[in-house]
N, C-alpha and C. Protein backbone atom coordinates (compact mmCIF):
# COMPACT_ATOMS: atom_id res chain seq x y z
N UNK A 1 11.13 19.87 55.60
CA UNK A 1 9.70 20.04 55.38
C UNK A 1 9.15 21.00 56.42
N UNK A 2 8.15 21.93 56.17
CA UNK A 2 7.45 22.79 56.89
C UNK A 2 6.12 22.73 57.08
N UNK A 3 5.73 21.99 58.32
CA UNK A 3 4.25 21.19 58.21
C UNK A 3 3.56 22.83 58.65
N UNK A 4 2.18 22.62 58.04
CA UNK A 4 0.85 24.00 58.24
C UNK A 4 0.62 23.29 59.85
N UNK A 5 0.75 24.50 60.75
CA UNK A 5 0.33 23.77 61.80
C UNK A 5 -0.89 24.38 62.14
N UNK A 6 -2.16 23.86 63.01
CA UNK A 6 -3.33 24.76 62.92
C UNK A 6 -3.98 24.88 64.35
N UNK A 7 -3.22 24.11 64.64
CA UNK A 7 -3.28 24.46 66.75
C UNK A 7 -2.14 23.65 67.38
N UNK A 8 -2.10 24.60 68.92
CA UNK A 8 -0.91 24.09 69.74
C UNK A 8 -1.71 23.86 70.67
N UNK A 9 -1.39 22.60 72.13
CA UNK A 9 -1.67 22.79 73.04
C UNK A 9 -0.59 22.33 74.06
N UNK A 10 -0.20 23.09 74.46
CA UNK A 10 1.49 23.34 75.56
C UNK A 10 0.74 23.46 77.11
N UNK A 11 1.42 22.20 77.96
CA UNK A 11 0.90 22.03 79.13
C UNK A 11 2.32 22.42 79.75
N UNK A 12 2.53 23.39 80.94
CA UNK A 12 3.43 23.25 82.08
C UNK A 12 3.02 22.17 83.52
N UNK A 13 4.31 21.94 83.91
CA UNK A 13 4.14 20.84 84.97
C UNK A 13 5.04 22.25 86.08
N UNK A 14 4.60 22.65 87.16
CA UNK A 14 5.74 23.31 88.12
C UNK A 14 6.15 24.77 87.14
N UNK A 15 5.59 25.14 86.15
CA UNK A 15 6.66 26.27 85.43
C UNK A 15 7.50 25.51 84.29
N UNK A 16 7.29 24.34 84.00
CA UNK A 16 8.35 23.53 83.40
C UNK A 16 7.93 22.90 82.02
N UNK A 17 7.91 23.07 81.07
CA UNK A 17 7.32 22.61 80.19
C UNK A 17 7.54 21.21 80.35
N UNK A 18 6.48 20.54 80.10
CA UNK A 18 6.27 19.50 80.03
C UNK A 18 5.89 18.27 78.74
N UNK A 19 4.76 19.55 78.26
CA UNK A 19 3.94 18.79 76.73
C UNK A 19 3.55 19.41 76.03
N UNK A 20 3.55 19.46 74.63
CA UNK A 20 3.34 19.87 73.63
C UNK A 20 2.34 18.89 72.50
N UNK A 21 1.30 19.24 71.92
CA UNK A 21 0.62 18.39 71.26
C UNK A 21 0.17 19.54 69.83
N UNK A 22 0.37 19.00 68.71
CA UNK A 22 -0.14 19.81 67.78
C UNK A 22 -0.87 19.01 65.99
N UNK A 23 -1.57 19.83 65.92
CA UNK A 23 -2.72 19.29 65.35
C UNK A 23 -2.07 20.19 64.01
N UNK A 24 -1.70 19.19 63.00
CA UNK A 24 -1.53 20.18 61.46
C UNK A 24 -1.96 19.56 59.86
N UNK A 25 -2.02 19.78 59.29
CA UNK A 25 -2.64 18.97 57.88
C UNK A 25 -1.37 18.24 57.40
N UNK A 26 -1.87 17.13 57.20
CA UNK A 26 -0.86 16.21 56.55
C UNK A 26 -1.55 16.22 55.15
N UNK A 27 -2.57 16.40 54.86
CA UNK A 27 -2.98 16.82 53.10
C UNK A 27 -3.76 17.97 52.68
N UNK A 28 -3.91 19.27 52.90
CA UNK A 28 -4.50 19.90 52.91
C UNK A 28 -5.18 20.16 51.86
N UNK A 29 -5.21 19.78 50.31
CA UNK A 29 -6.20 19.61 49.48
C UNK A 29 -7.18 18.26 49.69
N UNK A 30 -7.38 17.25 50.51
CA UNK A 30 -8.19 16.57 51.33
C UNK A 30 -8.88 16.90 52.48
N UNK A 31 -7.85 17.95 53.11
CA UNK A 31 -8.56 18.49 54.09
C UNK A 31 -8.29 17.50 55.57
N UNK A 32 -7.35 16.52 55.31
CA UNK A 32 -6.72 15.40 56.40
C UNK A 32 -5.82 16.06 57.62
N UNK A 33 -6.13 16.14 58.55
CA UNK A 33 -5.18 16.61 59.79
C UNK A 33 -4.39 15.46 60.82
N UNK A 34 -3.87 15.50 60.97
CA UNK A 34 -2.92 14.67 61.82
C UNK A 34 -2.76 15.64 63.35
N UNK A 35 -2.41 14.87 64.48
CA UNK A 35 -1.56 15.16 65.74
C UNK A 35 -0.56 14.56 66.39
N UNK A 36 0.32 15.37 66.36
CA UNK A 36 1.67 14.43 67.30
C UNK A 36 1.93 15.29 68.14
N UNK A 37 2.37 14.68 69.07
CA UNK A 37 2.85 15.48 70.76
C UNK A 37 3.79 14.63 71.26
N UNK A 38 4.83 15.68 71.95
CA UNK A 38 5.92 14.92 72.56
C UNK A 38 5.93 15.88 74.12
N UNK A 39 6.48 14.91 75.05
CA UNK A 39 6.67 15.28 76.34
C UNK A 39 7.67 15.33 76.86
N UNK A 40 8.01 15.64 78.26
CA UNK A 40 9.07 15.66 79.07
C UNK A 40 9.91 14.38 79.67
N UNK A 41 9.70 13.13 79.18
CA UNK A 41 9.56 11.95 79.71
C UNK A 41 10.53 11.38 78.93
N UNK A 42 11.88 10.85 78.88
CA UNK A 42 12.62 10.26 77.85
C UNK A 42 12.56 8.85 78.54
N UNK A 43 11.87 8.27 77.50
CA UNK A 43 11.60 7.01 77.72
C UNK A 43 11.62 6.04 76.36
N UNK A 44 11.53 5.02 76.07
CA UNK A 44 11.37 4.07 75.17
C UNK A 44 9.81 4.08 74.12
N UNK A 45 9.02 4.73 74.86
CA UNK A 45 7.62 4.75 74.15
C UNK A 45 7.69 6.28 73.93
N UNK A 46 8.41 7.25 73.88
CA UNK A 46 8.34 8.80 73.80
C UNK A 46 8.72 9.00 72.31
N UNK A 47 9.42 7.88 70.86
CA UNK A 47 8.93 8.36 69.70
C UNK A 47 10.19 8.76 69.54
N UNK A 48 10.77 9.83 68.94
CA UNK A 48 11.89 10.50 68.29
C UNK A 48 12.25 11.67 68.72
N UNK A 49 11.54 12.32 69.68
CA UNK A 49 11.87 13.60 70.31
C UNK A 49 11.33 14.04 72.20
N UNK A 50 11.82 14.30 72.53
CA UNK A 50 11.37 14.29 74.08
C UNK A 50 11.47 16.16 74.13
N UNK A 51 10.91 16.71 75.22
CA UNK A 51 10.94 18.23 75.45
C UNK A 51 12.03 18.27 76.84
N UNK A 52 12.67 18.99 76.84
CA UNK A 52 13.75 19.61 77.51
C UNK A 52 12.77 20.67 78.55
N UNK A 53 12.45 20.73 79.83
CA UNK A 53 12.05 21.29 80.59
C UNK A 53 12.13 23.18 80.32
N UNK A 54 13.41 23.06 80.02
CA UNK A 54 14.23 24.19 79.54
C UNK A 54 13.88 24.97 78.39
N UNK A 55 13.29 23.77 77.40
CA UNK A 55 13.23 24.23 76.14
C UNK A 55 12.48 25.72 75.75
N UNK A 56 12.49 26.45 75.15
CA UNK A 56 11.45 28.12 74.64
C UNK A 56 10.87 27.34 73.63
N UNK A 57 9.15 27.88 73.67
CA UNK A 57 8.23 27.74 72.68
C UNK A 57 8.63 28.80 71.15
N UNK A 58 8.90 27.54 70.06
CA UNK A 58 9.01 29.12 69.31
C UNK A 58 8.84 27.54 67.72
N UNK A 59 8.73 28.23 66.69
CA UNK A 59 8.80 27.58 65.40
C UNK A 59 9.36 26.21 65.35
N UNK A 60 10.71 26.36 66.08
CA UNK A 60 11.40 25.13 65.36
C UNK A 60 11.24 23.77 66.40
N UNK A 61 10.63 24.63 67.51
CA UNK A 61 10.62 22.77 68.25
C UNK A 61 8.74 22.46 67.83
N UNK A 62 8.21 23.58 67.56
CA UNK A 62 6.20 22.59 67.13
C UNK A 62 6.52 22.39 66.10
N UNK A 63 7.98 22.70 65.04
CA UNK A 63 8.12 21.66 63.88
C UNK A 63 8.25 20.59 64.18
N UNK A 64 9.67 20.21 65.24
CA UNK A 64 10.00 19.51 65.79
C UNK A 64 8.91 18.32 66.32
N UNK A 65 8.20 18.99 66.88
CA UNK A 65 7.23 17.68 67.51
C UNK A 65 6.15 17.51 66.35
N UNK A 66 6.13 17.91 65.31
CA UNK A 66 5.07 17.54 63.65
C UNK A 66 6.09 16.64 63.26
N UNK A 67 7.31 16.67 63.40
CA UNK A 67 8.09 15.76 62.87
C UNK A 67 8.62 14.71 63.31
N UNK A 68 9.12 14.99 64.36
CA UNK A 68 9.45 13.47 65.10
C UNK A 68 8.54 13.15 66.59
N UNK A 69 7.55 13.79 66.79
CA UNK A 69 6.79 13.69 68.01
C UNK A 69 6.06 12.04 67.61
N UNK A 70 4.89 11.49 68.85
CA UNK A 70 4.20 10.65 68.90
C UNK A 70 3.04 10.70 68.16
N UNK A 71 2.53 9.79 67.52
CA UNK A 71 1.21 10.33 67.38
C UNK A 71 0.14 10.09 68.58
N UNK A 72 -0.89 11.11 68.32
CA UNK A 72 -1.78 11.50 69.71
C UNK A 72 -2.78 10.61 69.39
N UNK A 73 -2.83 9.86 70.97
CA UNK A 73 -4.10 8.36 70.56
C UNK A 73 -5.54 9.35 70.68
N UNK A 74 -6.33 8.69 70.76
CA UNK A 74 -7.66 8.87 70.20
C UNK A 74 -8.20 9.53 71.74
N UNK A 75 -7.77 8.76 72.71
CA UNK A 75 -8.28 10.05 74.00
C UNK A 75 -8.08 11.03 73.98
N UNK A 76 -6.46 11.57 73.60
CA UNK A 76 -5.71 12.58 73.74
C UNK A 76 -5.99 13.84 72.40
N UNK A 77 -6.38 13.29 71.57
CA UNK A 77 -7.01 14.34 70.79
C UNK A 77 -8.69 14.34 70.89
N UNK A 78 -9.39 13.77 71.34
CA UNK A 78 -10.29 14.27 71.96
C UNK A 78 -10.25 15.60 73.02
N UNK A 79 -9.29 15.38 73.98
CA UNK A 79 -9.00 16.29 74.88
C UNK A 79 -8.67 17.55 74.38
N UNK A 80 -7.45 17.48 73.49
CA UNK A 80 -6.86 18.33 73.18
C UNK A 80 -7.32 19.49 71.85
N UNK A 81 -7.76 18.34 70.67
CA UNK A 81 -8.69 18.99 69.71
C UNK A 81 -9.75 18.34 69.58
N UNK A 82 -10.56 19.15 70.76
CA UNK A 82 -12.49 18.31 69.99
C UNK A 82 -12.87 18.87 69.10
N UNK A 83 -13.87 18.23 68.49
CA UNK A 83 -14.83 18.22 67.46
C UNK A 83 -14.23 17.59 66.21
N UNK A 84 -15.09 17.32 65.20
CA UNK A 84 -14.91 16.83 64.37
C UNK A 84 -13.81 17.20 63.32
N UNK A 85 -12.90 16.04 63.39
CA UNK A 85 -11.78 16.72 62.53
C UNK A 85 -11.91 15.33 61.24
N UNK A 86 -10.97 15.56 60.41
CA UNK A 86 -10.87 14.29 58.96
C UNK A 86 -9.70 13.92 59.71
N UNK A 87 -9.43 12.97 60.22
CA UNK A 87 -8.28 12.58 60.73
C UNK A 87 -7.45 11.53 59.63
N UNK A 88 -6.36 11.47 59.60
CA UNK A 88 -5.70 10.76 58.87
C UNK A 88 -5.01 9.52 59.39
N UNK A 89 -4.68 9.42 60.36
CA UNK A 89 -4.07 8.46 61.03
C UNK A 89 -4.55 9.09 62.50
């Protein structure tokens, strides 16, 4: 699957990637957007994908985190995408 993605927001820690959060339509004839973000942190609450410090920004890992990332709680897309979105989950 090839999710529409419609913003990124990529934080470095040191030069190091750290986080990735991205905002894309999960129905786009509704007009419903979703966000999932995954981080540098391999841990038990990090979801299905963690970021590799190492990793290059490019197509297949902000698929990557639309697909197996976290979903972004309700602070964190405030932060990341304000204003009024149709959120879906």
């Amino acid at each position: 699957m090839n999710y529409e993605v419609l913003e990124t927001h990529i934080e470095y820690d040191n030069g190091k990637l750290s986080l990735i959060a991205v905002l894309w339509y999960d129905n786009k004839e509704k007009g419903w957007v979703r966000a999932t973000y995954s981080t540098n942190t391999n841990n038990a609450n990090n979801g299905y994908n963690f970021l590799m410090p190492s990793d290059k920004i490019d197509d297949k890992i902000i698929q990557r985190v639309c697909s197996a990332g976290m979903y972004l709680p309700d602070n964190l897309k405030k932060k990341y995408f304000p204003g009024k979105k149709n959120w879906s989950r």
